[in-house]
C-alpha atoms as a PDB file:
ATOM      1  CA  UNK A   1       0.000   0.000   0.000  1.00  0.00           C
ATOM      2  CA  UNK A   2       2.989   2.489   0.686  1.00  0.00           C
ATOM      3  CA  UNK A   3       3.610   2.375  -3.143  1.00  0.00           C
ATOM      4  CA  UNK A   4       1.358   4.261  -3.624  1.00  0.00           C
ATOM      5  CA  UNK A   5       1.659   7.209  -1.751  1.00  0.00           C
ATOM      6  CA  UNK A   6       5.287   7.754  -3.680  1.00  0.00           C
ATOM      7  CA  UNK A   7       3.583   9.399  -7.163  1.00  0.00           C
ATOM      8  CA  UNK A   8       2.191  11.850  -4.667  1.00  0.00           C
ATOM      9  CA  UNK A   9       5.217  12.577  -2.726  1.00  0.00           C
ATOM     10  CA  UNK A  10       7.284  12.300  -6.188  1.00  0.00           C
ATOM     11  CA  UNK A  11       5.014  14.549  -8.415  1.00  0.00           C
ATOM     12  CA  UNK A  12       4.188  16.698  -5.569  1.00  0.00           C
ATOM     13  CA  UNK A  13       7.873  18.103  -4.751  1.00  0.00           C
ATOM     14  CA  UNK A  14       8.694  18.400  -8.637  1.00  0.00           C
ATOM     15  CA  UNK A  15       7.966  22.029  -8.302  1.00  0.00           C
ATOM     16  CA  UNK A  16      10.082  22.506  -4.598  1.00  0.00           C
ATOM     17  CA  UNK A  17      12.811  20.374  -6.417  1.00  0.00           C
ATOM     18  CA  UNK A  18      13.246  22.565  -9.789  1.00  0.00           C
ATOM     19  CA  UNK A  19      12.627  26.071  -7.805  1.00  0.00           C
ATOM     20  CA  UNK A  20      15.453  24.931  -5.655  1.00  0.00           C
ATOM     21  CA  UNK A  21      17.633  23.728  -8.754  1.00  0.00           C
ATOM     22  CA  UNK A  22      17.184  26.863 -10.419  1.00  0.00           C
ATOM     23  CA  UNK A  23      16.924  27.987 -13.864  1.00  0.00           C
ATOM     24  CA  UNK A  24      14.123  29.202 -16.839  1.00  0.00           C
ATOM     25  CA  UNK A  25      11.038  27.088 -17.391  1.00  0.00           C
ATOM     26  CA  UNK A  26      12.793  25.726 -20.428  1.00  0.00           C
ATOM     27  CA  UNK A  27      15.891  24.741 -19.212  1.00  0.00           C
ATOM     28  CA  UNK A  28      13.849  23.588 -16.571  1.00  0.00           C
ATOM     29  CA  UNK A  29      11.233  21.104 -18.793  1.00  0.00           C
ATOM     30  CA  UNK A  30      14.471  20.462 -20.782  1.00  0.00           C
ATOM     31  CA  UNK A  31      16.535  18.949 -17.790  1.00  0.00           C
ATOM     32  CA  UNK A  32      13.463  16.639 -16.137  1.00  0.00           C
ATOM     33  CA  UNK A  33      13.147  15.129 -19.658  1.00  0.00           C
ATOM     34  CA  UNK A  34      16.753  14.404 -19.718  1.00  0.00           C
ATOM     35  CA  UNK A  35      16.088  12.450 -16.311  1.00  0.00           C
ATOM     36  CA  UNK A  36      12.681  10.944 -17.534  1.00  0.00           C
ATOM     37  CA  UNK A  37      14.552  10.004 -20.591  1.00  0.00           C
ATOM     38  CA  UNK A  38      17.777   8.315 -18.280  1.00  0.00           C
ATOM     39  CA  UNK A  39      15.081   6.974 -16.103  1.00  0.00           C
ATOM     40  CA  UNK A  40      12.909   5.123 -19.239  1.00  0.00           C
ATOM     41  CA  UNK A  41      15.934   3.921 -20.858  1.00  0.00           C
ATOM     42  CA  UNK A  42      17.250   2.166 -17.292  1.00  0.00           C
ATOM     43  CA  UNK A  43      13.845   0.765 -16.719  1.00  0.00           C
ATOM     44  CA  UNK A  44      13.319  -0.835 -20.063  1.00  0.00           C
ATOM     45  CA  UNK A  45      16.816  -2.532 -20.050  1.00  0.00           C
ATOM     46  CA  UNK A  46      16.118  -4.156 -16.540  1.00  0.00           C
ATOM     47  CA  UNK A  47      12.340  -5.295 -17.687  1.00  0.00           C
ATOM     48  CA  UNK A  48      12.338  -5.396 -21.443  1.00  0.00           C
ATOM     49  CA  UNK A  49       9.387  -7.473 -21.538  1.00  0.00           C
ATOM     50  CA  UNK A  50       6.521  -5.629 -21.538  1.00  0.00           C
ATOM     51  CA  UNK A  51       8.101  -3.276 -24.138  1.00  0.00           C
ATOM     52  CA  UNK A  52       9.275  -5.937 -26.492  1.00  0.00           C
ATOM     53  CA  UNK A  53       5.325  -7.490 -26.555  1.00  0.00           C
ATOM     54  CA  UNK A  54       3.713  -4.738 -27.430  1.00  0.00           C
ATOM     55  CA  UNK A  55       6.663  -2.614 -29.549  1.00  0.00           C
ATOM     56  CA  UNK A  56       4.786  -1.575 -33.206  1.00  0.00           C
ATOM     57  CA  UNK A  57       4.005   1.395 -34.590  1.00  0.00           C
ATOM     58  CA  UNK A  58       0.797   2.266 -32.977  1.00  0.00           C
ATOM     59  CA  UNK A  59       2.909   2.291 -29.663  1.00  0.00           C
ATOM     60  CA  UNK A  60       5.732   4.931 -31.008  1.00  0.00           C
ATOM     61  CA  UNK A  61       2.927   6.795 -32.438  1.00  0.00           C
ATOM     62  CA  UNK A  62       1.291   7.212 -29.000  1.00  0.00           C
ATOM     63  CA  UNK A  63       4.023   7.527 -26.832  1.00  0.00           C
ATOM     64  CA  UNK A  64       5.690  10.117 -28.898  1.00  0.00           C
ATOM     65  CA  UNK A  65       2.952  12.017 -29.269  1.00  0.00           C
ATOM     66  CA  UNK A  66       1.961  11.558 -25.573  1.00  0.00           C
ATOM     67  CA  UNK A  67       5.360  13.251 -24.664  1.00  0.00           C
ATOM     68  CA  UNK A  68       4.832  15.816 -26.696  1.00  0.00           C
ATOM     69  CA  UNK A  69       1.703  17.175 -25.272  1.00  0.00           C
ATOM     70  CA  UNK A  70       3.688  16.303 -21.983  1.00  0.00           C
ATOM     71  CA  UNK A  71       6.275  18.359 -22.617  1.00  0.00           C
ATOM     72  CA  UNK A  72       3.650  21.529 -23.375  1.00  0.00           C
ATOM     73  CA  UNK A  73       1.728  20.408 -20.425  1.00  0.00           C
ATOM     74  CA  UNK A  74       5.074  20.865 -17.874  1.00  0.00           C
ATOM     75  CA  UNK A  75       6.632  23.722 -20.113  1.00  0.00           C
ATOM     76  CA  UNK A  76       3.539  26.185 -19.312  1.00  0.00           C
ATOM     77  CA  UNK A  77       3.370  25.045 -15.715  1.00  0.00           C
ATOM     78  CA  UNK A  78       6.290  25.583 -15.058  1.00  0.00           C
ATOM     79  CA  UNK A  79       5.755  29.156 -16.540  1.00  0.00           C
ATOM     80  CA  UNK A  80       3.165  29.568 -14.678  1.00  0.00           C
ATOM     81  CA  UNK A  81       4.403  28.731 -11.593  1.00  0.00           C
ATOM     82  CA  UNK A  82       7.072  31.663 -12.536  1.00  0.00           C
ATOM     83  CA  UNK A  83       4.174  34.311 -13.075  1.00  0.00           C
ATOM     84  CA  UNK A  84       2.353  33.268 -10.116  1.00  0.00           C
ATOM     85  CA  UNK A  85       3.508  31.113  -7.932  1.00  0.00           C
ATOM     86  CA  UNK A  86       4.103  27.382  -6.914  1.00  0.00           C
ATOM     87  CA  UNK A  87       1.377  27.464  -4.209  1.00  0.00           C
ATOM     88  CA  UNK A  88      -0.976  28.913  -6.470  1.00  0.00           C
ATOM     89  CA  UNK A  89      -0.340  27.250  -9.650  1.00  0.00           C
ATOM     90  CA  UNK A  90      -0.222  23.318  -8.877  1.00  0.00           C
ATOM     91  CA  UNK A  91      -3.836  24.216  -6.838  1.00  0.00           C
ATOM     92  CA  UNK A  92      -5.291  25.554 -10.022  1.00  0.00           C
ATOM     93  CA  UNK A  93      -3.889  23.252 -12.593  1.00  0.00           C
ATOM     94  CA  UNK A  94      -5.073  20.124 -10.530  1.00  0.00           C
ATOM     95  CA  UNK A  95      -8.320  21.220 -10.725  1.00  0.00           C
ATOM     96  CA  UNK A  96      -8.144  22.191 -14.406  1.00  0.00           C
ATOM     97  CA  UNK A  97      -6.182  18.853 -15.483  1.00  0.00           C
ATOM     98  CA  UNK A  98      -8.932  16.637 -13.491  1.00  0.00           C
ATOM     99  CA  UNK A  99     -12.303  18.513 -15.011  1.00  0.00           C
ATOM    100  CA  UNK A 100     -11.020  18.811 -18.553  1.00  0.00           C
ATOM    101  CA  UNK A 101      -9.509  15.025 -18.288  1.00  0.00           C
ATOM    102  CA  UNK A 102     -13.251  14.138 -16.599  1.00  0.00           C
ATOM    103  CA  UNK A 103     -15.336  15.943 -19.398  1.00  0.00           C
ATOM    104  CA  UNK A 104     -12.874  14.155 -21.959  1.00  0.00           C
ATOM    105  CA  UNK A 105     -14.448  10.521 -20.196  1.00  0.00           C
ATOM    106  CA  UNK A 106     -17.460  11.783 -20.712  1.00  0.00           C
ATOM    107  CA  UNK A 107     -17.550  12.998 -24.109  1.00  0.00           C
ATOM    108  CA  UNK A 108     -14.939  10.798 -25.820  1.00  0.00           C
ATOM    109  CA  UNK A 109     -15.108   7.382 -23.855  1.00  0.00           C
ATOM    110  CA  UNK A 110     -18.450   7.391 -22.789  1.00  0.00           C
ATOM    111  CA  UNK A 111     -17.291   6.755 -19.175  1.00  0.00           C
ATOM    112  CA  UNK A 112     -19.855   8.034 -17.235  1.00  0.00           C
ATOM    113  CA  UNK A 113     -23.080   6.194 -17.740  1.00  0.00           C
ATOM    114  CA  UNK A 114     -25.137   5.747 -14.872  1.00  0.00           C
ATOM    115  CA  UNK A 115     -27.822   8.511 -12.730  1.00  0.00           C
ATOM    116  CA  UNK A 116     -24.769   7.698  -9.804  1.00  0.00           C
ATOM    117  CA  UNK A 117     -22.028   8.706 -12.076  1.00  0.00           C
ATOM    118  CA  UNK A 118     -23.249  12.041 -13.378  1.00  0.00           C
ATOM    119  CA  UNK A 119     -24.693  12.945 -10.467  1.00  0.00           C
ATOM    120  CA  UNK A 120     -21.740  12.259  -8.212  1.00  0.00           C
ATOM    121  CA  UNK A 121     -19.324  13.529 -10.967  1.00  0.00           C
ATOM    122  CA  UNK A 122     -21.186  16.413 -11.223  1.00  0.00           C
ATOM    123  CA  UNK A 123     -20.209  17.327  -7.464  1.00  0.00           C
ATOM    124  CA  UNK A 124     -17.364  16.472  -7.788  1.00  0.00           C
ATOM    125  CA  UNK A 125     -16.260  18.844 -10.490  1.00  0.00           C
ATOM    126  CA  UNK A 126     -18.198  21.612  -8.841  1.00  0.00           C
ATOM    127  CA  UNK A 127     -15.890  21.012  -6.003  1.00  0.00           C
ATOM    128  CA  UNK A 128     -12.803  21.176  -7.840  1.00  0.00           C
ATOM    129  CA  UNK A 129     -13.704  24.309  -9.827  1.00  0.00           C
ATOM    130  CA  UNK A 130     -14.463  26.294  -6.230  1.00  0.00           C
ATOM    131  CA  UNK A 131     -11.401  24.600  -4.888  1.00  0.00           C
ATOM    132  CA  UNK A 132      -8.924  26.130  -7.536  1.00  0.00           C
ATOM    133  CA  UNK A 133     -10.868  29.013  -7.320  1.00  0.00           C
ATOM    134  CA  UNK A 134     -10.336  29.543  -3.292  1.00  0.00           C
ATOM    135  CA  UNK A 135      -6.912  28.779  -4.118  1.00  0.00           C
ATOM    136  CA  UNK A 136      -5.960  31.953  -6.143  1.00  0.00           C
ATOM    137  CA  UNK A 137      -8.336  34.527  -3.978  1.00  0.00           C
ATOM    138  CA  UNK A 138      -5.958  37.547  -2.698  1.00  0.00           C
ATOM    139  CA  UNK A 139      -6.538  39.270   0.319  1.00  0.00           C
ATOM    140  CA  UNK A 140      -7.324  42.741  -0.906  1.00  0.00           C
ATOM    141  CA  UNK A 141      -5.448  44.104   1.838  1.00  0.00           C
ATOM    142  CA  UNK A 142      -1.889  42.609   0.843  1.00  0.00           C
ATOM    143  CA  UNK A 143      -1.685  43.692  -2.796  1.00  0.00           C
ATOM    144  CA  UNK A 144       1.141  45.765  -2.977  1.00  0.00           C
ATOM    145  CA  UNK A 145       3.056  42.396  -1.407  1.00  0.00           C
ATOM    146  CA  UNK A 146       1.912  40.460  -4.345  1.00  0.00           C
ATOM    147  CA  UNK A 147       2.392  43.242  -7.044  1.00  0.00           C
ATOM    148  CA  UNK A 148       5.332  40.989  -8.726  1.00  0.00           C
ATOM    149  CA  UNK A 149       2.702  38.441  -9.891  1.00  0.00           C
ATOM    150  CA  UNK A 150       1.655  38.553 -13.812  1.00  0.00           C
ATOM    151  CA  UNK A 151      -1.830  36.777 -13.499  1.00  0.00           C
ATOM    152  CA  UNK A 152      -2.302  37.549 -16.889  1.00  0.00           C
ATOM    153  CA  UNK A 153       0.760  35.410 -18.316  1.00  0.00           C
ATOM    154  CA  UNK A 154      -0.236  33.188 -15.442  1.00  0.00           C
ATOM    155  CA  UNK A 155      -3.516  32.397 -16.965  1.00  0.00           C
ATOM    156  CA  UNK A 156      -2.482  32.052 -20.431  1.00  0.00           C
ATOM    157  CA  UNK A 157       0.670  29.438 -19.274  1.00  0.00           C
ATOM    158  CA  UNK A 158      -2.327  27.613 -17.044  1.00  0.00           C
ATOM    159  CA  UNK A 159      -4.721  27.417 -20.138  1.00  0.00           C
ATOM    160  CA  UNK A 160      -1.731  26.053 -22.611  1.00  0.00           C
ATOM    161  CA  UNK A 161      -0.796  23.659 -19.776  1.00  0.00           C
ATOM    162  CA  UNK A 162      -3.961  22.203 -19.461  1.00  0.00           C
ATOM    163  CA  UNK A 163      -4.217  21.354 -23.216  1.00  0.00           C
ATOM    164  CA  UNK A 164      -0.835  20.033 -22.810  1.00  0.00           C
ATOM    165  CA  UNK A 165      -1.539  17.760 -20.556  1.00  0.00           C
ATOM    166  CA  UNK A 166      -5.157  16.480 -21.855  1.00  0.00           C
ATOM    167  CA  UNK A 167      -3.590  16.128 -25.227  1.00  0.00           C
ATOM    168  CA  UNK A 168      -0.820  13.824 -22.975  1.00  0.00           C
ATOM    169  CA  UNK A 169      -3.333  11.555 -21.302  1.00  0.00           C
ATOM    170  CA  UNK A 170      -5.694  11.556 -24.057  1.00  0.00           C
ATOM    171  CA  UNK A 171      -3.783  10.254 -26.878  1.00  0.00           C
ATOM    172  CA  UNK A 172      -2.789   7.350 -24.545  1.00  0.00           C
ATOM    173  CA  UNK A 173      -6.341   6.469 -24.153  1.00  0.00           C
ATOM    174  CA  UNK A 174      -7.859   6.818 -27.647  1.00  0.00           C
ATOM    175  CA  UNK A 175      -4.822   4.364 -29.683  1.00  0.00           C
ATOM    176  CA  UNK A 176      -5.434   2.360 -26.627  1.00  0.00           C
ATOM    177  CA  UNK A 177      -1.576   1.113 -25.878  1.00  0.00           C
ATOM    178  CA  UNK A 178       0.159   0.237 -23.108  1.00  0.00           C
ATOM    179  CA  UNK A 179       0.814   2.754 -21.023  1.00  0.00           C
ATOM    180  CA  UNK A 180       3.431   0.880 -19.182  1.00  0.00           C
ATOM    181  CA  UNK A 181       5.044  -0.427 -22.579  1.00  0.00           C
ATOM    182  CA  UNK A 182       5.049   3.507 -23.433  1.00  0.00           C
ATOM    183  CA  UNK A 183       7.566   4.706 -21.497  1.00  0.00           C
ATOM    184  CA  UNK A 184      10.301   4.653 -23.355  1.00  0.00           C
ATOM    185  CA  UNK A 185       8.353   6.241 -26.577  1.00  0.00           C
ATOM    186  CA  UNK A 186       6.943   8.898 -24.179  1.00  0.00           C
ATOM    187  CA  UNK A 187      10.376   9.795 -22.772  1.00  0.00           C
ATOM    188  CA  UNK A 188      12.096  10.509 -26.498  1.00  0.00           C
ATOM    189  CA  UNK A 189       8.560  12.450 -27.517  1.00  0.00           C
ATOM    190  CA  UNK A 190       9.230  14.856 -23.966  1.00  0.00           C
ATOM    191  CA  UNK A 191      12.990  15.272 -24.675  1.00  0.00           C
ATOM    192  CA  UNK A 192      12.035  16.202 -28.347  1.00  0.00           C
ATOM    193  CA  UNK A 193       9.004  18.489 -27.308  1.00  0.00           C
ATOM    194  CA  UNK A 194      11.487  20.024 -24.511  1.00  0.00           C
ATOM    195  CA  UNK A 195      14.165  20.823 -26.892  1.00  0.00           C
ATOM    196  CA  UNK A 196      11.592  22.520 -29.713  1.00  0.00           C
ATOM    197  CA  UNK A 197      10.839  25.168 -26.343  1.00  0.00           C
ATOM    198  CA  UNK A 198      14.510  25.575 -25.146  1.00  0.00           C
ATOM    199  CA  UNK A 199      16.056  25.674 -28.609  1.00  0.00           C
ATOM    200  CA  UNK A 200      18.120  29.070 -28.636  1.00  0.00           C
ATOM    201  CA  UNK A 201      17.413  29.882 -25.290  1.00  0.00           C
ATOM    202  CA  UNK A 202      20.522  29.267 -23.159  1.00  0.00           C
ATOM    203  CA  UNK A 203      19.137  25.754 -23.511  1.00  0.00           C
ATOM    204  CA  UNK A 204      22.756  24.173 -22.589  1.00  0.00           C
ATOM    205  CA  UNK A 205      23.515  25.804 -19.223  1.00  0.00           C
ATOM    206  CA  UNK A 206      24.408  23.945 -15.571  1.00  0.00           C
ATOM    207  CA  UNK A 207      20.436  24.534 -14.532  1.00  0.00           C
ATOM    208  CA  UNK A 208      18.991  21.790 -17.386  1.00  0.00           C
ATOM    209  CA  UNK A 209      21.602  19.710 -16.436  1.00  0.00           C
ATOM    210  CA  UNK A 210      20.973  19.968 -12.900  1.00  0.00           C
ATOM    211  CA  UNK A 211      17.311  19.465 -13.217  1.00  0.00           C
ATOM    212  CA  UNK A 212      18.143  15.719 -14.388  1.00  0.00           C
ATOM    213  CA  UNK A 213      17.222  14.764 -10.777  1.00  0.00           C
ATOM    214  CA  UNK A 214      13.932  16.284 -11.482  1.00  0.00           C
ATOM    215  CA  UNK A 215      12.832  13.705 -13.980  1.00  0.00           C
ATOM    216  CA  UNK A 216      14.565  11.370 -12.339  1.00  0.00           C
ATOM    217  CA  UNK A 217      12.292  11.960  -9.070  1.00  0.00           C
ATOM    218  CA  UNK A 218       9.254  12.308 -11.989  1.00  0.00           C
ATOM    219  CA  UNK A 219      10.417   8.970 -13.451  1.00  0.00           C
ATOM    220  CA  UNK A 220      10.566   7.455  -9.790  1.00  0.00           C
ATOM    221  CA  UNK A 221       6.309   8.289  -9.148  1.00  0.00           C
ATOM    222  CA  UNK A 222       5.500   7.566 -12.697  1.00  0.00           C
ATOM    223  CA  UNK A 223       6.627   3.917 -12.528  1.00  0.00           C
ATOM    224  CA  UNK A 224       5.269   3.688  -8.975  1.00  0.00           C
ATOM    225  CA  UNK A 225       1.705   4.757 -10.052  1.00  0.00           C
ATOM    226  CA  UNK A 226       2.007   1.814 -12.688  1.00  0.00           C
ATOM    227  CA  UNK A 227       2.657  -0.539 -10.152  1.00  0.00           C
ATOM    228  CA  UNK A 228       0.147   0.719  -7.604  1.00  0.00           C
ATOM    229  CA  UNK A 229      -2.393   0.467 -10.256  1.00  0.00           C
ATOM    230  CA  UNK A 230      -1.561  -3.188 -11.043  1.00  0.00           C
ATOM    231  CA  UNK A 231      -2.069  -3.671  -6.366  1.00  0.00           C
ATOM    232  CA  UNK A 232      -4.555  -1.185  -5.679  1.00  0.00           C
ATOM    233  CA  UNK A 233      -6.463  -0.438  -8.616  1.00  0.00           C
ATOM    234  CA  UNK A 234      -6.933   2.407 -10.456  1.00  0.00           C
ATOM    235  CA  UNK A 235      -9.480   4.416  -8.125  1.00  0.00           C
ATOM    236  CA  UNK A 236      -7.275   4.033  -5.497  1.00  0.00           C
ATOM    237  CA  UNK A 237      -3.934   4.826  -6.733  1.00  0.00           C
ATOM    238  CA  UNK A 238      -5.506   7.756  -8.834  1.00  0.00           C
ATOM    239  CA  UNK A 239      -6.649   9.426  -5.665  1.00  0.00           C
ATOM    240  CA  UNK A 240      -4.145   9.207  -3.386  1.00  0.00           C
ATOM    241  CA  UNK A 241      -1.843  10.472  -6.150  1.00  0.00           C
ATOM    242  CA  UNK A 242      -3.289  13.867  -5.679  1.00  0.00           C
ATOM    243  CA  UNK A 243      -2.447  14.274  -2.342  1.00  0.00           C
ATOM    244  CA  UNK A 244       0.508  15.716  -4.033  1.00  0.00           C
ATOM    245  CA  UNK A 245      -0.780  19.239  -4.024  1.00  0.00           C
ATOM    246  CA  UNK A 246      -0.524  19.249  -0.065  1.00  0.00           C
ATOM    247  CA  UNK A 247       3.767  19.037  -0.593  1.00  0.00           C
ATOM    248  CA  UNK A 248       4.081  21.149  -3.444  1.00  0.00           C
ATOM    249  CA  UNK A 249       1.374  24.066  -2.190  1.00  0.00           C
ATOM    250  CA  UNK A 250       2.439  23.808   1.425  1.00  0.00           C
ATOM    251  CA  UNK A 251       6.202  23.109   0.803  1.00  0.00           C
ATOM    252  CA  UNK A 252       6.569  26.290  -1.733  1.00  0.00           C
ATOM    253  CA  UNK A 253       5.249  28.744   1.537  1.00  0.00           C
ATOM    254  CA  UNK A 254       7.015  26.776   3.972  1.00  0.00           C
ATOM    255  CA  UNK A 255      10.501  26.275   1.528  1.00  0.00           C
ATOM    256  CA  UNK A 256      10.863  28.353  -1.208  1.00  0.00           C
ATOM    257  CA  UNK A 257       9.095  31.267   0.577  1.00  0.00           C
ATOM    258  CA  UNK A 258       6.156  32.501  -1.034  1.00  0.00           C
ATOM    259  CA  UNK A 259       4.199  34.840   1.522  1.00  0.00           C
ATOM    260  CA  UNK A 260       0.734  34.201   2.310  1.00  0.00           C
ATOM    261  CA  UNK A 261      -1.613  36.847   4.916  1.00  0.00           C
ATOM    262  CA  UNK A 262      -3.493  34.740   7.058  1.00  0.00           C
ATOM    263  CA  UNK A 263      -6.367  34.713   5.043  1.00  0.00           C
ATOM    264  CA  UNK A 264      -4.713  33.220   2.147  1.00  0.00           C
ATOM    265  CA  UNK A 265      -3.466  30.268   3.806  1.00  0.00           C
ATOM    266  CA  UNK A 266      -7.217  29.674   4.956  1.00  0.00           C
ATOM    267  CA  UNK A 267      -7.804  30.224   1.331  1.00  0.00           C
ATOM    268  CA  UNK A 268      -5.412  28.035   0.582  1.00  0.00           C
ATOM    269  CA  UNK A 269      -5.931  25.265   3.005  1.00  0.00           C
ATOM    270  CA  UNK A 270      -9.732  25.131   2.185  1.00  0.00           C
ATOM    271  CA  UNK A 271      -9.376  25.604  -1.336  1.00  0.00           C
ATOM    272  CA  UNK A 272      -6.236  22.264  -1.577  1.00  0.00           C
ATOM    273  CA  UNK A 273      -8.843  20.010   0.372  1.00  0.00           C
ATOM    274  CA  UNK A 274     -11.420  20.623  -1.847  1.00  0.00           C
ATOM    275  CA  UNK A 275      -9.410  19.806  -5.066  1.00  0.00           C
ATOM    276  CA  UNK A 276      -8.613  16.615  -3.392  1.00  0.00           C
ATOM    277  CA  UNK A 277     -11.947  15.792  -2.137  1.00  0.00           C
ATOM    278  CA  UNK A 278     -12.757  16.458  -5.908  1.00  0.00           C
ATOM    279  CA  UNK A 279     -10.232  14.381  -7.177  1.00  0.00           C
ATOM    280  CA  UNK A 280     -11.156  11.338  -4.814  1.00  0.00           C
ATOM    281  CA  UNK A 281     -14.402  11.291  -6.173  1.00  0.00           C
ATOM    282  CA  UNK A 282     -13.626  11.509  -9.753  1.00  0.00           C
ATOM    283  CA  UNK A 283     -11.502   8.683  -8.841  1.00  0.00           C
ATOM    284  CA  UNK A 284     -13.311   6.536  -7.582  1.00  0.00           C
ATOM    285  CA  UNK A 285     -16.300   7.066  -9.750  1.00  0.00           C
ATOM    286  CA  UNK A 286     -13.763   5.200 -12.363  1.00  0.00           C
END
């Protein structure tokens, strides 16, 4: 059962880890590729076998396009998280990635079918939009403290990242492959996407190559969700998984410093629980 409390920890201090490494949100995307990449590569030599029954074409198609959209989907977060903030931009993008990747059940694969589904669902995302919403409320009386953040590049990197990471989880879903056979595929279509964002812009500097240990640590949570899934079950794994916001929301105020009135943390605090009360459900409604 532990297992599966790692993607959370893993993909929850991926922010904390790269604003402590340093560098652009290119070099940044460009480096935890590098270490997805290093991690795929070490994974598929030790276990080969699930890669070698299911290599074709339609699996290179999806896993390179998969990474691609991945590597949009982290890019603009990670720009985001620049404009506005760690503690406000993992909140936010949560709850964006889980309605859009909900509504994309719905309308694509049919997945919601029953009066308990919708109506439950239906909650559920209702929850998660007022959750992200709570999350990025200011206290009017503290604005000249926040005057450094650009909501309106903010917004724009939170819209692309969303896409970017619908398109990632979507593809996967619709050429129905293995996601677990994928990883290598994936890992060559985010170092490619990566590189199209940080070509020409200091891509080559000590800060990508430092934020190898980045998608190393991604790499680490991304296998362990596969094998939780294969214990647990989807539901479960899924929803513990975003327990993640707690470390990276929590961890950028407590860490990396990002100042917070008193209100805002009760803002904060409320607004985090509900996006994983949200997620929960949507999980286990699957």
């Amino acid at each position: 059962m532990w297992i599966a409390l790692i993607p959370a920890l893993a993909w929850g201090s991926i922010g904390l880890i790269s604003g402590k490494l340093g560098g652009n949100a290119n070099q940044q995307t460009l480096g935890m590729t590098w270490g997805a990449l290093i991690f795929a590569i070490v994974t598929t030599i030790v276990a080969p076998g699930n890669f070698l029954a299911n290599n074709n074409l339609q699996l290179w198609v999806a896993g390179v396009l998969s990474g691609l959209f991945w590597s949009l989907g982290q890019n603009q977060q990670f720009h985001a998280m620049k404009a506005v903030g760690i503690s406000k931009t993992v909140p936010i993008s949560t709850g964006a990635q889980l309605v859009t990747n909900a509504l994309a059940g719905i309308f694509l694969f049919h997945e919601w079918t029953t009066t308990r589904q919708l109506s439950l669902g239906s909650l559920a995302l209702v929850i998660l939009v007022v959750g992200a919403v709570l999350t990025a409320l200011r206290d009017k009386s503290a604005n000249s403290i926040e005057q450094n953040e650009d909501w309106k590049k903010g917004t724009t990197a939170l819209v692309l990242s969303t896409a970017g990471y619908l398109g990632y989880t979507v593809v996967v879903n619709l050429l129905k492959v293995d996601a677990q056979a994928m990883v290598l595929p994936q890992a060559l279509g985010m170092v490619a996407g990566a590189s199209m964002f940080a070509l020409g812009k200091d891509a080559f500097k000590k800060e990508s190559f430092k934020n190898i240990i980045t998608g190393l640590v991604w790499g680490t949570g991304n296998l362990c969700m596969f094998q939780a899934t294969a214990m647990i079950g989807l539901a479960v794994s899924f929803s513990l998984s975003q327990t993640g916001i707690v470390i990276s929301t929590f961890g950028s105020i407590l860490l990396l410093g990002e100042h917070k009135t008193k209100k805002e943390m009760v803002y904060v605090t409320v607004g985090s629980l509900m996006v994983i009360i949200g997620g929960v459900m949507l999980g286990l409604l699957k």
